[in-house]
C-alpha atoms as a PDB file:
ATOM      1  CA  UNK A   1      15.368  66.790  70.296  1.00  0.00           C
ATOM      2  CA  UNK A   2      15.465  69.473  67.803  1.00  0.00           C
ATOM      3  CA  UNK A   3      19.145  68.743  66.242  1.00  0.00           C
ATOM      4  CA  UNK A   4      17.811  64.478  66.363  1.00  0.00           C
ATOM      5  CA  UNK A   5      14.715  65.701  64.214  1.00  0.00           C
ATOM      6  CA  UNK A   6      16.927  67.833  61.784  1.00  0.00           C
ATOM      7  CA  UNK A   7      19.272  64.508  61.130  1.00  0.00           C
ATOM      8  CA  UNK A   8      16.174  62.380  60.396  1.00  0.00           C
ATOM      9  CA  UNK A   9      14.965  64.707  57.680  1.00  0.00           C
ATOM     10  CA  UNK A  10      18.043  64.890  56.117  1.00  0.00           C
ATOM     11  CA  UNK A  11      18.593  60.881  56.167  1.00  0.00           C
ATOM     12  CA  UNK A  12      15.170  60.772  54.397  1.00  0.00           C
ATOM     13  CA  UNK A  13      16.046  62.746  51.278  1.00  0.00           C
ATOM     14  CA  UNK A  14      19.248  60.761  50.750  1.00  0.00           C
ATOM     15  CA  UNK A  15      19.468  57.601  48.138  1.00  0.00           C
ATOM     16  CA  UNK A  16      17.451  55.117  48.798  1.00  0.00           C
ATOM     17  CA  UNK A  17      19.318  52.104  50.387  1.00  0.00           C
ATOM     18  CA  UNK A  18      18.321  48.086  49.888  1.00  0.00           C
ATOM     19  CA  UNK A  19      17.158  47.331  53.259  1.00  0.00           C
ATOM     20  CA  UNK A  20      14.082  46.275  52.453  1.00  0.00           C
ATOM     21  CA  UNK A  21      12.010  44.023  50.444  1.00  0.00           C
ATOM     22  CA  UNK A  22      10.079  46.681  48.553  1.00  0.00           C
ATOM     23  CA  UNK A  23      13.034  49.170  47.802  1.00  0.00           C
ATOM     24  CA  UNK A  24      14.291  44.904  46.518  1.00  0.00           C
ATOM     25  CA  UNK A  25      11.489  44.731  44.309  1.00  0.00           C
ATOM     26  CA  UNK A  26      11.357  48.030  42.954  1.00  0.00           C
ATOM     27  CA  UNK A  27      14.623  48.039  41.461  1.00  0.00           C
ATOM     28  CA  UNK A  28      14.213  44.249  40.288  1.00  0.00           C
ATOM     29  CA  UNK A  29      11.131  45.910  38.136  1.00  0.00           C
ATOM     30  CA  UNK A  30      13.230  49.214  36.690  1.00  0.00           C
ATOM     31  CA  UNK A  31      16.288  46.586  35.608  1.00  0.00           C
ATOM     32  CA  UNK A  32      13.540  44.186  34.083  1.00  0.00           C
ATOM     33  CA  UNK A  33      11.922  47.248  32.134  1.00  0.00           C
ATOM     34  CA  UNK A  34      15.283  48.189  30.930  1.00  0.00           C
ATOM     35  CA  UNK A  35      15.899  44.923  29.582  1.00  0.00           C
ATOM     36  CA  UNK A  36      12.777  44.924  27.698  1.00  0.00           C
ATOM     37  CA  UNK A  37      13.370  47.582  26.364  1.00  0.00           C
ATOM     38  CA  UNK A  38      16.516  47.184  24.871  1.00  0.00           C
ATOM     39  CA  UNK A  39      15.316  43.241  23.619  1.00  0.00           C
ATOM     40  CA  UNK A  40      12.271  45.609  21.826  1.00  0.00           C
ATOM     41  CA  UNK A  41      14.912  47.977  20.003  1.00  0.00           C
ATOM     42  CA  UNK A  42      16.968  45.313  18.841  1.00  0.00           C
ATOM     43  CA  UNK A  43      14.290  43.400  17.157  1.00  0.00           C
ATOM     44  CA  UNK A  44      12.999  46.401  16.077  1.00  0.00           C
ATOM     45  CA  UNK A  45      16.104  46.573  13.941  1.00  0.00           C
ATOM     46  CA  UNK A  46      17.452  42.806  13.715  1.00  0.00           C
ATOM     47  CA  UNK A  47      16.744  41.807  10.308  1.00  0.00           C
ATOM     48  CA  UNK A  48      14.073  38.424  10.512  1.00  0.00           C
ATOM     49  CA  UNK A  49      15.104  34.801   9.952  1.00  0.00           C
ATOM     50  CA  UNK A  50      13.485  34.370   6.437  1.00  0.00           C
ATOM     51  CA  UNK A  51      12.402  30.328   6.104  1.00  0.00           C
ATOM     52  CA  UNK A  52      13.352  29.702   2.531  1.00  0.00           C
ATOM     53  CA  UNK A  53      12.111  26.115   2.926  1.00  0.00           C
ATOM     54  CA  UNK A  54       9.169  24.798   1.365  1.00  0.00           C
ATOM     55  CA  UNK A  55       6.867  23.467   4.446  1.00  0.00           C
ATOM     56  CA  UNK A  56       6.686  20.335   3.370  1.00  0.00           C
ATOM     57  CA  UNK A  57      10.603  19.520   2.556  1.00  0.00           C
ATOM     58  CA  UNK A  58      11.219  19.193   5.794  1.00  0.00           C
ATOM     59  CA  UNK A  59       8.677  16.571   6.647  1.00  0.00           C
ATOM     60  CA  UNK A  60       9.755  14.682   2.950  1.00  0.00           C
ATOM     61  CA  UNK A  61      13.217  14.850   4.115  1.00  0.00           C
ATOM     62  CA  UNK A  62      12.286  13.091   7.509  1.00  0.00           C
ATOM     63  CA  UNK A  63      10.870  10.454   5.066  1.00  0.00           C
ATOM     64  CA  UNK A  64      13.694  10.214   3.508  1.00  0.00           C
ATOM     65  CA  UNK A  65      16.040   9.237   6.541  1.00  0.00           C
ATOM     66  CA  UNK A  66      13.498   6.814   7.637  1.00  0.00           C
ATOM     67  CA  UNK A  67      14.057   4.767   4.142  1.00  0.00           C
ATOM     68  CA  UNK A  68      15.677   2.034   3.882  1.00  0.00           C
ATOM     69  CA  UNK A  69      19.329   2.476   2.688  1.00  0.00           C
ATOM     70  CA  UNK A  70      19.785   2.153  -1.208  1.00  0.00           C
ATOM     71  CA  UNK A  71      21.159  -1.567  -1.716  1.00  0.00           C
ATOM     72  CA  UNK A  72      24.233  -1.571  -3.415  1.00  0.00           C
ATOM     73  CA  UNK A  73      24.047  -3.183  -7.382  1.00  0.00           C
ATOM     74  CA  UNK A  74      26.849  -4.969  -6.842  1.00  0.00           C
ATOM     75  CA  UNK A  75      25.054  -7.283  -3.580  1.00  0.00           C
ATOM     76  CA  UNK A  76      21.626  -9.374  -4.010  1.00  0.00           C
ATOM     77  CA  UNK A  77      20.043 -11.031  -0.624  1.00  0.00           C
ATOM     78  CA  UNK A  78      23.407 -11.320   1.007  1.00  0.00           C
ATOM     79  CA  UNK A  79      25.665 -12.321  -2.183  1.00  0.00           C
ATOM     80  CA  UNK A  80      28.027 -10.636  -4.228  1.00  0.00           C
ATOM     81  CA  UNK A  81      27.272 -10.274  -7.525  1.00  0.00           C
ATOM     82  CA  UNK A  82      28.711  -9.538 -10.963  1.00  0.00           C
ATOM     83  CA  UNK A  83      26.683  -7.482 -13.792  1.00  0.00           C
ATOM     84  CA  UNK A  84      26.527  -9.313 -17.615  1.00  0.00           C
ATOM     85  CA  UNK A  85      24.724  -8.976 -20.186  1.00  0.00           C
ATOM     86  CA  UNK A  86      24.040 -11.195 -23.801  1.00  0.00           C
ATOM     87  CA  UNK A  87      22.642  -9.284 -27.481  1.00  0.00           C
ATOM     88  CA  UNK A  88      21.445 -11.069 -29.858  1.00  0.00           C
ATOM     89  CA  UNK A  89      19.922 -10.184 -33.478  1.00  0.00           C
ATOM     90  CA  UNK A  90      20.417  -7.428 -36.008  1.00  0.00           C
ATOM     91  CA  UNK A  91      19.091  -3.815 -36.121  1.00  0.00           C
ATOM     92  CA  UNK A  92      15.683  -4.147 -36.585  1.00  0.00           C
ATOM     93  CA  UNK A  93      15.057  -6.972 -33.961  1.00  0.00           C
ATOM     94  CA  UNK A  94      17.612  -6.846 -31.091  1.00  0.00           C
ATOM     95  CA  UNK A  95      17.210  -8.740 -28.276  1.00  0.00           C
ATOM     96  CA  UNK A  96      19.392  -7.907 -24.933  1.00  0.00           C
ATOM     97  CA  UNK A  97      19.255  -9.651 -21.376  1.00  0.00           C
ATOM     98  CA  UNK A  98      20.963  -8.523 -18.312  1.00  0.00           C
ATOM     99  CA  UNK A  99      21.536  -9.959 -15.686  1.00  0.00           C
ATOM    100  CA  UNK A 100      23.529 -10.974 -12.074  1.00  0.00           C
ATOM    101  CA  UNK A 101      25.445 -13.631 -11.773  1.00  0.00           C
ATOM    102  CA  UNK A 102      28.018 -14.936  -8.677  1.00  0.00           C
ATOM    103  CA  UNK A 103      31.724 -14.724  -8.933  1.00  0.00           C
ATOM    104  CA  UNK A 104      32.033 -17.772  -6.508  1.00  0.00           C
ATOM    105  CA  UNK A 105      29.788 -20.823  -7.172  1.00  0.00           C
ATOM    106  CA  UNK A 106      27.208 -21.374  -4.734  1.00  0.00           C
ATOM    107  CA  UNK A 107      24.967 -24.683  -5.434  1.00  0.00           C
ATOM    108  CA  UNK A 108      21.727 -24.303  -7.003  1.00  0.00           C
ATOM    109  CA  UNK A 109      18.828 -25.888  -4.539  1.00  0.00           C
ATOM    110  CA  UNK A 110      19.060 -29.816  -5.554  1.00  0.00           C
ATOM    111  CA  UNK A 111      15.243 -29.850  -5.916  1.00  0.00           C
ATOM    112  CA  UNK A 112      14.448 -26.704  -8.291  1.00  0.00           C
ATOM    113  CA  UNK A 113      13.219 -28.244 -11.454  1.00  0.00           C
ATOM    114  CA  UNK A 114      15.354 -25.917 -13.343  1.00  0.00           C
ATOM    115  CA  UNK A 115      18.799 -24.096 -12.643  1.00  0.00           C
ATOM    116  CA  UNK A 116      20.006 -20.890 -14.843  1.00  0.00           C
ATOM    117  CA  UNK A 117      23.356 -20.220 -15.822  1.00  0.00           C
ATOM    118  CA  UNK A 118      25.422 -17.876 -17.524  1.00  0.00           C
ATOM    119  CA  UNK A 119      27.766 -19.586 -19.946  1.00  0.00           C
ATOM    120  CA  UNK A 120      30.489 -17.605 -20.387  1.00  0.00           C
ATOM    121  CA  UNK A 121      32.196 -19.640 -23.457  1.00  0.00           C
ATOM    122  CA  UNK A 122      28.864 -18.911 -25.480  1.00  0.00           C
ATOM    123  CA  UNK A 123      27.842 -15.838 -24.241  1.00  0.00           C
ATOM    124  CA  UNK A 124      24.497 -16.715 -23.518  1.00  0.00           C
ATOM    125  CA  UNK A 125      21.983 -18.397 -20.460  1.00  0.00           C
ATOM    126  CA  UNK A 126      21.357 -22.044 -20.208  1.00  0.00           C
ATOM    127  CA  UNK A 127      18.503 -24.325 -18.271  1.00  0.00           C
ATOM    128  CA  UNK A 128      19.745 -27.385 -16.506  1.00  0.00           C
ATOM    129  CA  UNK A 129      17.231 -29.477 -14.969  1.00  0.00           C
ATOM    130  CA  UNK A 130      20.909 -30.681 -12.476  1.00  0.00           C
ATOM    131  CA  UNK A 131      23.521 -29.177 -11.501  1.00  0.00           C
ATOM    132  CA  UNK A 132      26.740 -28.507 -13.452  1.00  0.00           C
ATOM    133  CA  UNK A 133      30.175 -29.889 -12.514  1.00  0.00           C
ATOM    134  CA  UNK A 134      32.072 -27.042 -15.331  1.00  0.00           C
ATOM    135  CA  UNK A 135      31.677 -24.264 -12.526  1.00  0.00           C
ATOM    136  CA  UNK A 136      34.232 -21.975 -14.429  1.00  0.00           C
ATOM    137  CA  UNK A 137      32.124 -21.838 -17.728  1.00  0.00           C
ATOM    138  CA  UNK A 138      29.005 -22.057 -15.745  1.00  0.00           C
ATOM    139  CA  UNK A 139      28.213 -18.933 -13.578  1.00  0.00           C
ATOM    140  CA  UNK A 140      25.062 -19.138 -11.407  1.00  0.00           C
ATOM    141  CA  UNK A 141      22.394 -16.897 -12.163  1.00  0.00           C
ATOM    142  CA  UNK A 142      21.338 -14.725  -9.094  1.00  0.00           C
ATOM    143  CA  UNK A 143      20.102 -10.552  -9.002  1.00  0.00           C
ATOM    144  CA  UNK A 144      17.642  -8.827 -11.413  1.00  0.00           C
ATOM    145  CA  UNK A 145      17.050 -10.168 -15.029  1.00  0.00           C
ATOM    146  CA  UNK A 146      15.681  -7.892 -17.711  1.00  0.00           C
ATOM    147  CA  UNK A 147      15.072  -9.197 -21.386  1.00  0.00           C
ATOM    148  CA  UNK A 148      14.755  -6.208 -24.071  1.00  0.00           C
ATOM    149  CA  UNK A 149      13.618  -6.712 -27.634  1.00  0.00           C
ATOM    150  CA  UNK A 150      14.395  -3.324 -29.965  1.00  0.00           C
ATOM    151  CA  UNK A 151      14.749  -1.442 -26.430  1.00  0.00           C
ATOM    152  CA  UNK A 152      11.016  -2.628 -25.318  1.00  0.00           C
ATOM    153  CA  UNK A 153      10.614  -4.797 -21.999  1.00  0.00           C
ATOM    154  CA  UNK A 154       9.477  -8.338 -22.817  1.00  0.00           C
ATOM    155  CA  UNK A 155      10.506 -10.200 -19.337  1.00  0.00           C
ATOM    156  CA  UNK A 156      11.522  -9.551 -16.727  1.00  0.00           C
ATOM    157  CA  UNK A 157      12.256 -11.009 -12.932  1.00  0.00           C
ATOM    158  CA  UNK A 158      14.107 -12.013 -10.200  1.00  0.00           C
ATOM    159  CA  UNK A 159      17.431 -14.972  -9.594  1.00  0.00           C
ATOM    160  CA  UNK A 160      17.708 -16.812  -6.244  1.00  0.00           C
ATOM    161  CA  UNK A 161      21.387 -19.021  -6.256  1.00  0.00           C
ATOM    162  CA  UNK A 162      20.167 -20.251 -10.111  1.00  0.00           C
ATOM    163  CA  UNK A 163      16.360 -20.261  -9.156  1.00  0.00           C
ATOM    164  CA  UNK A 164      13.768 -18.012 -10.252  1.00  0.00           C
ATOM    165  CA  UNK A 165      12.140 -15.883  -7.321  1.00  0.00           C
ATOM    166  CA  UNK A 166       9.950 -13.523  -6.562  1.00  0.00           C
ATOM    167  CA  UNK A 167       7.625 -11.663  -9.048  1.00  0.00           C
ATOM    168  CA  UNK A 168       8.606 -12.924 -12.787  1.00  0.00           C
ATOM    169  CA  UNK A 169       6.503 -10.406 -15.876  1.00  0.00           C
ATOM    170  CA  UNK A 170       6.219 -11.172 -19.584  1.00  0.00           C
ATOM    171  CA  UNK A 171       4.932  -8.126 -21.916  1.00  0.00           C
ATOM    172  CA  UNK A 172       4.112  -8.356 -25.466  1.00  0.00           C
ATOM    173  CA  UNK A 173       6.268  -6.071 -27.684  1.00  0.00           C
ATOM    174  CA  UNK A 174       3.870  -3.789 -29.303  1.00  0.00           C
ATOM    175  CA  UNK A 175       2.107   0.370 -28.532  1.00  0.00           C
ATOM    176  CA  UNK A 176       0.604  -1.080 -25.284  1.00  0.00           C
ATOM    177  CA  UNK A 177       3.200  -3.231 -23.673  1.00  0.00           C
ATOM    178  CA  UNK A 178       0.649  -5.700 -22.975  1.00  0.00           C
ATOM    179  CA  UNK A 179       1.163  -7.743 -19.922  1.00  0.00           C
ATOM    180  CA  UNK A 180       1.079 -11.225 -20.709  1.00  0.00           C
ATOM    181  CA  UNK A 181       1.959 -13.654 -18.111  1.00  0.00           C
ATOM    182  CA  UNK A 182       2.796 -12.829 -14.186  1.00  0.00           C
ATOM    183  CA  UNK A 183       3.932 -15.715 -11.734  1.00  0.00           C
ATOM    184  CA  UNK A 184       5.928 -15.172  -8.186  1.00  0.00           C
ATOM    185  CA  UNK A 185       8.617 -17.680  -7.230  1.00  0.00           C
ATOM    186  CA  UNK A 186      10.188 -18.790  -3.829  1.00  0.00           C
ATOM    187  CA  UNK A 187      13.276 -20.331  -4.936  1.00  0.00           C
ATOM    188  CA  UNK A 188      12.357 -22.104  -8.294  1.00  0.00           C
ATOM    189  CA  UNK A 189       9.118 -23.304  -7.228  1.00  0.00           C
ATOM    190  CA  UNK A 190       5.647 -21.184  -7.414  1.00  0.00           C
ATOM    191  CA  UNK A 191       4.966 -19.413  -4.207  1.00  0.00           C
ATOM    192  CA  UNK A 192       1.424 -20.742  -3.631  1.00  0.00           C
ATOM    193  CA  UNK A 193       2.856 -24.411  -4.282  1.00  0.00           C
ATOM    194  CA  UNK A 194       2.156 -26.813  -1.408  1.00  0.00           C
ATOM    195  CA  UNK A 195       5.303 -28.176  -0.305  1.00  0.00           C
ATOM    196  CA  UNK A 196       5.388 -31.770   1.570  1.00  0.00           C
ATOM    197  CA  UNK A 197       8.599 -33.378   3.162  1.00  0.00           C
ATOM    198  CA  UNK A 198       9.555 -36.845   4.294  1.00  0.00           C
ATOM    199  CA  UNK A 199       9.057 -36.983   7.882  1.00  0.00           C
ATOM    200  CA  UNK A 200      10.436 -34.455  10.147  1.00  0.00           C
ATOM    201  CA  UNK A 201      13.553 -33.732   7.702  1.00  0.00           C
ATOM    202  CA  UNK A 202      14.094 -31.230   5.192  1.00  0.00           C
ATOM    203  CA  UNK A 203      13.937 -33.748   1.825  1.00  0.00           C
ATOM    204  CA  UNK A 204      11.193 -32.340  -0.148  1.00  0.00           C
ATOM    205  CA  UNK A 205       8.444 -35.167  -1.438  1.00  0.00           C
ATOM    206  CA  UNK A 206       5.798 -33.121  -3.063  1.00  0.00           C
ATOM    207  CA  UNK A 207       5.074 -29.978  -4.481  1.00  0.00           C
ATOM    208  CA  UNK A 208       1.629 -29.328  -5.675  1.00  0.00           C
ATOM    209  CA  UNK A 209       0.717 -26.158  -7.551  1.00  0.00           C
ATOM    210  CA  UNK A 210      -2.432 -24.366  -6.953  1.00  0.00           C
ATOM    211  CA  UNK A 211      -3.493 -21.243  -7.959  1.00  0.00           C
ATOM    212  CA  UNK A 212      -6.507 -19.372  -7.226  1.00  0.00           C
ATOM    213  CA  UNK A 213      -7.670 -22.349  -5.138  1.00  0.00           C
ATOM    214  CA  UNK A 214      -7.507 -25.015  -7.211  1.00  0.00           C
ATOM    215  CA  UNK A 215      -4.520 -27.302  -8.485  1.00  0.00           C
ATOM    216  CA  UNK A 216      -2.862 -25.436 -11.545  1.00  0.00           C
ATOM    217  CA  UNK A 217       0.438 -25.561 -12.776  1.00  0.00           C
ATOM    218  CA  UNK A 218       3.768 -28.194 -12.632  1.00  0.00           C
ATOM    219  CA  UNK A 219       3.741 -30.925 -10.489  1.00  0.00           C
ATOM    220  CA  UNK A 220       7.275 -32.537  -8.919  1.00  0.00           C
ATOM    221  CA  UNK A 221       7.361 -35.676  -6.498  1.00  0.00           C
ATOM    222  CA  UNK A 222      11.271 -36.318  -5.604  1.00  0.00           C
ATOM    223  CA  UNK A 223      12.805 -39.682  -4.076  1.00  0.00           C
ATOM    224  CA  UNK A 224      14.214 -39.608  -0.797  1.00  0.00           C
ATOM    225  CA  UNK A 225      17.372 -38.886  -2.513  1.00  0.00           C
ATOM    226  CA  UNK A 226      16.896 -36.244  -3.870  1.00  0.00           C
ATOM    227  CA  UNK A 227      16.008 -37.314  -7.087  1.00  0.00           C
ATOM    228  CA  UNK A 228      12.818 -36.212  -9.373  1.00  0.00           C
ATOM    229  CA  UNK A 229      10.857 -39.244  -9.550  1.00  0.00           C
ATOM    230  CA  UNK A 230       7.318 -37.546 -11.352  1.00  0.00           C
ATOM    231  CA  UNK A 231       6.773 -34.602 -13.247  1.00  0.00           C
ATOM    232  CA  UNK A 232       3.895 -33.462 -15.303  1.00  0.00           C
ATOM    233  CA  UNK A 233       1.169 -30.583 -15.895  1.00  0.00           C
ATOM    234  CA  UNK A 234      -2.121 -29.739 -13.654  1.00  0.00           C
ATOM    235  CA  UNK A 235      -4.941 -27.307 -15.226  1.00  0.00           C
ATOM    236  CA  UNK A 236      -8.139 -27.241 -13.065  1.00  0.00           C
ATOM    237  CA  UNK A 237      -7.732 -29.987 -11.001  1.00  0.00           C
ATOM    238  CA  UNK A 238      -7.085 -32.135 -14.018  1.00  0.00           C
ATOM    239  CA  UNK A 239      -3.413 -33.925 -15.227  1.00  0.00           C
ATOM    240  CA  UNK A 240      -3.140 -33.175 -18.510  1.00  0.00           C
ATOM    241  CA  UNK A 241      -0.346 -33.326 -21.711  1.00  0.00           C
ATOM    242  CA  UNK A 242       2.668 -35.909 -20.785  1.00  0.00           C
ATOM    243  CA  UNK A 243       3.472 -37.140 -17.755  1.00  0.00           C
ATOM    244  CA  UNK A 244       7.001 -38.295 -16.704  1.00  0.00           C
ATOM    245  CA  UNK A 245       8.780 -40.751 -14.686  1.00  0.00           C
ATOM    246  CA  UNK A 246      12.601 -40.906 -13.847  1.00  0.00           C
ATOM    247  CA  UNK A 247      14.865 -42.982 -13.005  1.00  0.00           C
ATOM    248  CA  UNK A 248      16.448 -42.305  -8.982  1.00  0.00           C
ATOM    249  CA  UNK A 249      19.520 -41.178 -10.624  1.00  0.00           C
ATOM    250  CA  UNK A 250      21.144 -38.602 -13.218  1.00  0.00           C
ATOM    251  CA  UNK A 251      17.643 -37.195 -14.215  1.00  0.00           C
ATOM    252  CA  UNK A 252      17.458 -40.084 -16.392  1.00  0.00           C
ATOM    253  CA  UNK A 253      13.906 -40.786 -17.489  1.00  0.00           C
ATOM    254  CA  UNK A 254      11.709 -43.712 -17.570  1.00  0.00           C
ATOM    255  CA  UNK A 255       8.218 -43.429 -18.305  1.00  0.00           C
ATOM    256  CA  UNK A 256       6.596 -40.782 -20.833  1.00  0.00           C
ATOM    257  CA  UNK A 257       2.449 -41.069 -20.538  1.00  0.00           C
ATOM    258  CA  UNK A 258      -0.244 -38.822 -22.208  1.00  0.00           C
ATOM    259  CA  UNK A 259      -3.202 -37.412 -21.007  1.00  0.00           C
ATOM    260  CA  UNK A 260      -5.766 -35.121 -22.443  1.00  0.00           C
ATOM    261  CA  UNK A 261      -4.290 -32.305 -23.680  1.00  0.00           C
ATOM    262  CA  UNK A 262      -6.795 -29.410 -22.192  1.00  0.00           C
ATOM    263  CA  UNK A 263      -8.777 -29.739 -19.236  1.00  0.00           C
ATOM    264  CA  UNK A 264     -11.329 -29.295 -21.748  1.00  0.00           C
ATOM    265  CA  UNK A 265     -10.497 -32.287 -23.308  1.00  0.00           C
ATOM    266  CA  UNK A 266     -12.532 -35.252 -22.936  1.00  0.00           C
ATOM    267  CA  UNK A 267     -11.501 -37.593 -20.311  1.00  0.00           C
ATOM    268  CA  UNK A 268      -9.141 -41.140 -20.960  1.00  0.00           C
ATOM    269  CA  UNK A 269      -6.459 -43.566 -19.555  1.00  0.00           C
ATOM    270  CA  UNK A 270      -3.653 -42.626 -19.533  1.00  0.00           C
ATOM    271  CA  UNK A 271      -0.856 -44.886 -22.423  1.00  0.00           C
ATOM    272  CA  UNK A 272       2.465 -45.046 -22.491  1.00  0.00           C
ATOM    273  CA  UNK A 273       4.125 -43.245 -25.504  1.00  0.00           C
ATOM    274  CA  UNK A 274       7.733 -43.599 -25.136  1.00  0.00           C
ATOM    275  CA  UNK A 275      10.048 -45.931 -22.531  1.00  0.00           C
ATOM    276  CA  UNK A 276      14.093 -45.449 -21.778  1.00  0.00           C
ATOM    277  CA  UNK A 277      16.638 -48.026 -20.509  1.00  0.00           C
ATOM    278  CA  UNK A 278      18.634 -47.116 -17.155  1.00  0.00           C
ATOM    279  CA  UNK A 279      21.047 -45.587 -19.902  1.00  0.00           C
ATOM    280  CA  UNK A 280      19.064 -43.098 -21.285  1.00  0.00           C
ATOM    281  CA  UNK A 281      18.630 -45.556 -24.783  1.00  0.00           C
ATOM    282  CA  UNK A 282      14.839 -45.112 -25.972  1.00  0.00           C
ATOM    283  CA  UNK A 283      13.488 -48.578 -26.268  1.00  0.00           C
ATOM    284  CA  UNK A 284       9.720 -48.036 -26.711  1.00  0.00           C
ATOM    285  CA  UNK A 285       7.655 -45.387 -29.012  1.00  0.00           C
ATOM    286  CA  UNK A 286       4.145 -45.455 -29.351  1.00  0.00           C
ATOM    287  CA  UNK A 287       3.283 -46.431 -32.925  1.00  0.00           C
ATOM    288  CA  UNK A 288       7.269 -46.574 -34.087  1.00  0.00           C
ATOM    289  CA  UNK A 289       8.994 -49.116 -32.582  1.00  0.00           C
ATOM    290  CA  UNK A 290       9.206 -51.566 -29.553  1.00  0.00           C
ATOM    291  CA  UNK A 291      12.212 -52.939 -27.914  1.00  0.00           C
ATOM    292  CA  UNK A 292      11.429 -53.622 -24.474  1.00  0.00           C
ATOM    293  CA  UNK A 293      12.394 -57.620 -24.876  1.00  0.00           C
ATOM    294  CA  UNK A 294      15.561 -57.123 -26.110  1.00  0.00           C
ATOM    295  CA  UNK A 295      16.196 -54.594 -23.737  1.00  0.00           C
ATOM    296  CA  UNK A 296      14.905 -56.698 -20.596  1.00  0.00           C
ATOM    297  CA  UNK A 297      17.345 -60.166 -22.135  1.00  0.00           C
ATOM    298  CA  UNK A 298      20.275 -57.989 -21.388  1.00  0.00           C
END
């Protein structure tokens, strides 16, 4: 009994051995206080991350990869494009456009009143009311157009395929830079236009301008070929200046009549004040000259 006892007591003041769950736990909590310790020392002498951005660059940079990739000066709505520009005028009164233009001909829209060109013999844009067959003097206008006079902004817009598009400015040249005249486009005709078709296809019949609610602007009516048949000015609701009628071929015209010249003008019949042949020959003028029967004999 007595030696049993003696062997006990001396087992007791031995090292502690892991055979239990305290003696487990205990140790688990010395280690985790050293740890702590030594993570407090070395931030005690780890020098701190310093944020050298401002707070708000990194939100503006976030902005910045959301944008839109920068389009490329050299493409325009899914065409290649070339730069040119024209000047024209001395020192004291230079006038410069740039523009966009294609390197391969694409056809202008067959019922755009007007088509815009570069010609490249001249140097300088040109209006068609048809399409050219010289497509390697003619270049198709199409990308941003800017007009300068003595380095000030006087017009400026936008080219579909030879059309004008989109938002279209004119400024006058002087301290203010006066804004003039603003109209939007959708390829060559104005965007609020109301655009009627012959039956179910896509030959335009009508397009009738309005703006701000009423009917305002240049009025087209087309053959079903294609062809401008009627062409003439609204203001208010009302036709006025001269009316025209084509032929259903080449452009050629017809028929010239006046109205008033203002809606503010007083009302009257329309009359006839100038009459073509099929060729393009003037055969009737108001007040000049009248050739209609020998024209008609023929």
């Amino acid at each position: 009994m007595l030696i049993s006892v003696m062997l006990l007591s001396l087992g007791s003041c031995g090292q502690p051995q892991w055979n239990s769950d305290y003696n487990l736990d205990m140790a688990r909590l010395k280690e985790s206080s050293k740890v702590k310790t030594d993570a407090l020392a070395s931030a005690d002498t780890t020098l701190p991350t310093v944020e050298k951005r401002n707070p708000l660059e990194e939100e503006i940079a976030e902005k910045k990869k959301k944008r839109k990739v920068k389009r490329s000066k050299r493409e325009f709505l899914g065409y290649k494009i070339k730069r040119g520009y024209t000047k024209t005028g001395g020192r004291y009164k230079e006038t410069i456009e740039t523009f966009g233009y294609l390197p391969e001909h694409q056809e202008p829209n067959e019922y755009a009143p007007y088509k815009y060109y570069y010609d490249t013999k001249k140097s300088k844009l040109a209006r068609s009311g048809s399409n050219v067959e010289d497509t390697d003097r003619y270049k198709v206008l199409h990308g941003p157009y800017k007009k300068t006079l003595n380095d000030e902004v006087v017009e400026e817009g936008y080219f579909y395929v030879g059309t004008k598009h989109l938002r279209w400015e004119k400024y006058r040249n002087n301290d203010d830079h006066t804004l003039v005249d603003k109209e939007h486009y959708d390829k060559g005709f104005l965007r609020d236009a109301v655009v009627t078709y012959y039956g179910d296809t896509k030959k335009i019949k009508e397009v009738i301008p309005y703006e701000y609610g009423e009917v305002q602007g240049t009025y087209y009516r087309f053959y079903e070929n294609g062809q401008l048949e009627w062409s003439g000015q609204y203001q208010k609701g009302r036709k006025i200046g001269v009316w025209i009628n084509y032929y259903d071929f080449r452009n050629r015209r017809h028929y010239e009549f006046q109205y008033p010249e203002t809606a503010y003008d007083a009302p009257h019949e329309p009359y006839l004040i100038k009459e073509y042949d099929r060729h393009a020959t003037p055969i009737y003028e108001r007040g000049k000259f009248d050739k209609r029967e020998q024209a008609s004999s023929k």
